[in-house]
C-alpha atoms as a PDB file:
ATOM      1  CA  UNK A   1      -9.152  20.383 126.514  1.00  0.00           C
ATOM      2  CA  UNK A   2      -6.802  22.106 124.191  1.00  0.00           C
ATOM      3  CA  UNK A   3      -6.142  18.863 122.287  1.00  0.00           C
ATOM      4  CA  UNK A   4      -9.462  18.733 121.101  1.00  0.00           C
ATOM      5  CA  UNK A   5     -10.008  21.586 118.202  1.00  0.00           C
ATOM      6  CA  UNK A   6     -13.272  20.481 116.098  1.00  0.00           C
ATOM      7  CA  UNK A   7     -15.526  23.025 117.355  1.00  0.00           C
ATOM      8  CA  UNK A   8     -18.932  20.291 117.395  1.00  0.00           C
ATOM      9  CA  UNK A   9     -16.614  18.034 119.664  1.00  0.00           C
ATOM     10  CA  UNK A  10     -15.877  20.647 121.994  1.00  0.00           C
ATOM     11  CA  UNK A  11     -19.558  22.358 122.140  1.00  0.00           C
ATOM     12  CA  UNK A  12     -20.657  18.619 122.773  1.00  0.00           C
ATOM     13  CA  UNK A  13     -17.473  17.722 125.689  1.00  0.00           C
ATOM     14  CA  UNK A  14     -18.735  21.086 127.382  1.00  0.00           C
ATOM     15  CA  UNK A  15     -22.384  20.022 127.739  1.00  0.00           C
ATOM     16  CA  UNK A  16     -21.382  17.460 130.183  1.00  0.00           C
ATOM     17  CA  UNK A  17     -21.036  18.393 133.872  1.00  0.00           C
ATOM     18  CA  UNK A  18     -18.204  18.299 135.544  1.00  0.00           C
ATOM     19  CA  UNK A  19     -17.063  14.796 137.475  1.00  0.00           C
ATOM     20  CA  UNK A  20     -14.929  13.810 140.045  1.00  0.00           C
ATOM     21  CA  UNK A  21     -12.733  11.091 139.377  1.00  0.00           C
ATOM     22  CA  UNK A  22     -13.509   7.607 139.702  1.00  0.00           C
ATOM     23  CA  UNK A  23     -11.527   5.786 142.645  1.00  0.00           C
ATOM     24  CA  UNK A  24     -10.748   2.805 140.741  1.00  0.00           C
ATOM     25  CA  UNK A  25      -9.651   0.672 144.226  1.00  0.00           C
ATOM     26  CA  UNK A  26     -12.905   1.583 145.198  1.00  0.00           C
ATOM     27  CA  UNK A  27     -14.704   0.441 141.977  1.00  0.00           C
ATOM     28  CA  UNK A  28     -12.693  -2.540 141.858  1.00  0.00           C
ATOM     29  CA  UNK A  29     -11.660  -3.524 145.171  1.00  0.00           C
ATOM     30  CA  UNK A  30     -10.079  -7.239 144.168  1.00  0.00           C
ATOM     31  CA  UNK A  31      -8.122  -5.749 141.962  1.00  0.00           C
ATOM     32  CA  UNK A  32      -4.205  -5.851 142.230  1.00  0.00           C
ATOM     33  CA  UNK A  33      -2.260  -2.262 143.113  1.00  0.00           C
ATOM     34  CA  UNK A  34      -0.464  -2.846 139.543  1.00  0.00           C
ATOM     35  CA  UNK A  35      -3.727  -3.490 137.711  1.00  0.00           C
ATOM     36  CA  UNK A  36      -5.058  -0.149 139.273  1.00  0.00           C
ATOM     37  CA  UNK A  37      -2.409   2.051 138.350  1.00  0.00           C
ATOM     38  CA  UNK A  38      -2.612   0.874 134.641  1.00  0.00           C
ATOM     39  CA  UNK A  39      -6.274   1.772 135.132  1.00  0.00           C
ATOM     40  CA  UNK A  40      -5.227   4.863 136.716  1.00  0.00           C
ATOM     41  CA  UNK A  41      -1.956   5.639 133.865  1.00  0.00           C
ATOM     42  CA  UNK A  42      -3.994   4.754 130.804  1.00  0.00           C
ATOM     43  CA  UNK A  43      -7.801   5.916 131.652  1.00  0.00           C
ATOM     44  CA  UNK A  44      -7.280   9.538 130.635  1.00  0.00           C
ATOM     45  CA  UNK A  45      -9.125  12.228 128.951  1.00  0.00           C
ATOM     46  CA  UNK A  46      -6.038  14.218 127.990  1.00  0.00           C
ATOM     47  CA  UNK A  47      -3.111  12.208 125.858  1.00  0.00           C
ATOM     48  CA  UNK A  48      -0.497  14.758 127.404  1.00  0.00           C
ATOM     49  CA  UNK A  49      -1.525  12.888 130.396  1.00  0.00           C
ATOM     50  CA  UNK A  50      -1.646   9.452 129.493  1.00  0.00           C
ATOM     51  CA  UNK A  51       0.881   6.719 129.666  1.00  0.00           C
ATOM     52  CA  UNK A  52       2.395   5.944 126.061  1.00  0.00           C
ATOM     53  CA  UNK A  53       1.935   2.389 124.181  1.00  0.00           C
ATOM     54  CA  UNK A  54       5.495   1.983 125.321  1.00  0.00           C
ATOM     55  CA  UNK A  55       5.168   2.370 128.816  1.00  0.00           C
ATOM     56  CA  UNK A  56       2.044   0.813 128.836  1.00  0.00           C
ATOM     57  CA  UNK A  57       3.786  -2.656 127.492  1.00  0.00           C
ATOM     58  CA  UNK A  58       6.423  -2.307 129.965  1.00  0.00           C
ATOM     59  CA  UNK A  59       3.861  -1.869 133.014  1.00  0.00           C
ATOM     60  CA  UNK A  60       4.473  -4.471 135.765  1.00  0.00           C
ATOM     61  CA  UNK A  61       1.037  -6.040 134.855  1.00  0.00           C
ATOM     62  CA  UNK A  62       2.329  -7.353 131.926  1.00  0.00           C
ATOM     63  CA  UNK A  63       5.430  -9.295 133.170  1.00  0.00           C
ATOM     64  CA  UNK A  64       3.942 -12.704 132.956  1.00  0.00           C
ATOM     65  CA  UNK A  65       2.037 -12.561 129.599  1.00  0.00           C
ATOM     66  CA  UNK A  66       4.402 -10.792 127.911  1.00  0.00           C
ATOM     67  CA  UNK A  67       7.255 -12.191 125.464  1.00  0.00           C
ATOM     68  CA  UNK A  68       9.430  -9.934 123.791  1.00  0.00           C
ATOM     69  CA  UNK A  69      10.557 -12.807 121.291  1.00  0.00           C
ATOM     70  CA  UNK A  70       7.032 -12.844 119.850  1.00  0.00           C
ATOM     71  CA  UNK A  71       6.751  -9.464 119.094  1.00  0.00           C
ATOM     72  CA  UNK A  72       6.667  -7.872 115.626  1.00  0.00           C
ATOM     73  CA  UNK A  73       7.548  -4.427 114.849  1.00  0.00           C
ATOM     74  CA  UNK A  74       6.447  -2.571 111.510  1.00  0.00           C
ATOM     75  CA  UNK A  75       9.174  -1.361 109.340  1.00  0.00           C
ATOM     76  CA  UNK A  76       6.909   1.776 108.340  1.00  0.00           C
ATOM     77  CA  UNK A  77       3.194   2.502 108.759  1.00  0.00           C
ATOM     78  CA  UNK A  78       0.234  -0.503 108.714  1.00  0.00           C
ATOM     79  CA  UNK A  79      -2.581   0.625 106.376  1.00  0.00           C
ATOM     80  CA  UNK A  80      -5.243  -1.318 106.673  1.00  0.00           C
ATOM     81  CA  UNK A  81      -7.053  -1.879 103.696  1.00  0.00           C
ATOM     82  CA  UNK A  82     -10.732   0.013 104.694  1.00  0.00           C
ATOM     83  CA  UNK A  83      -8.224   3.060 105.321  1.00  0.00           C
ATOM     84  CA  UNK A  84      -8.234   3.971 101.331  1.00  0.00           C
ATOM     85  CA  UNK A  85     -12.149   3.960 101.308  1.00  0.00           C
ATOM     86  CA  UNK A  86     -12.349   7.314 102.662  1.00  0.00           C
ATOM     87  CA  UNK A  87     -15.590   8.472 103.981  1.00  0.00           C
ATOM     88  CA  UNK A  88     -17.820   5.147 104.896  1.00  0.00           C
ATOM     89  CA  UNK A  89     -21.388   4.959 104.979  1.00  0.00           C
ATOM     90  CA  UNK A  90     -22.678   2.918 108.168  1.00  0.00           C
ATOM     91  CA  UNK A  91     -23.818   0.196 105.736  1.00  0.00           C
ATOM     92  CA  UNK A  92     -20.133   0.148 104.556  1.00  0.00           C
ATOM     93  CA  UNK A  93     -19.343  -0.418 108.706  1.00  0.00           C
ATOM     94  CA  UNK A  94     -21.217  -2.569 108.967  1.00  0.00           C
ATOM     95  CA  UNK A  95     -20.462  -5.056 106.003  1.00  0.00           C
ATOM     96  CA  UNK A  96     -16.492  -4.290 107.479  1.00  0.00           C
ATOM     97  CA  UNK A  97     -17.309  -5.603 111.135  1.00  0.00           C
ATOM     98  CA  UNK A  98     -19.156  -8.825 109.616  1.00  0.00           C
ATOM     99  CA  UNK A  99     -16.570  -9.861 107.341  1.00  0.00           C
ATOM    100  CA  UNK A 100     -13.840  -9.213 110.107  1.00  0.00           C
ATOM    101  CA  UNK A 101     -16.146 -11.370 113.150  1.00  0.00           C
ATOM    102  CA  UNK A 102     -16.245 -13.876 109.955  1.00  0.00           C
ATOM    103  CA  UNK A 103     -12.625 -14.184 110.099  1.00  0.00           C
ATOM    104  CA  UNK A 104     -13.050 -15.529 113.645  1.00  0.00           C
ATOM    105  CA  UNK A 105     -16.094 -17.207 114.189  1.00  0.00           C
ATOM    106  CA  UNK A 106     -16.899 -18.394 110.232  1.00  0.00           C
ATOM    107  CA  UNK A 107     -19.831 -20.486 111.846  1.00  0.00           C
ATOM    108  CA  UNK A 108     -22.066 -17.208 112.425  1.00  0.00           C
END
């Protein structure tokens, strides 16, 4: 757990026991062999360990679905706009996840 350094998050990761892995094939036994090893590749604690957002769009699952054509990269960082607020109140949250479900389902 050496990426973690805020001393609150690692007092609270330590008050968990310890658990065995979850056999995913076992959890979800209808599931193809390349859906379980994304499972397997991107379900993990430590980021040293886990499969980067590259690799991850070039995993076999996504061979049908994907199309490079459509893609769109950024020619520097996205800020989003609630990024400049700074510190939010869960009010402030809140009022961010309506307005954003508005965008999609302006009926509700």
């Amino acid at each position: 757990m050496d990426f973690v350094t805020d001393e609150k998050a690692l007092e609270y990761l330590k008050s968990f026991g310890k658990k065995d892995r979850v056999d995913f094939k076992e959890l979800y036994p209808g599931a193809t062999a390349d859906c379980i090893d994304f499972l397997n590749r991107t379900i993990v604690f430590s980021p040293k360990n886990r499969i980067t957002i590259d690799q991850a769009l070039e995993h076999p699952l996504f061979i049908k679905v994907r199309d490079k054509k459509m893609e769109v990269v950024a020619s520097g960082p996205v800020i989003l706009g609630f990024e400049k607020e700074g510190e939010m109140d869960v009010p402030r949250l809140r009022q961010l996840f309506i307005e954003e479900i508005r965008k999609y389902h302006p009926k509700k």
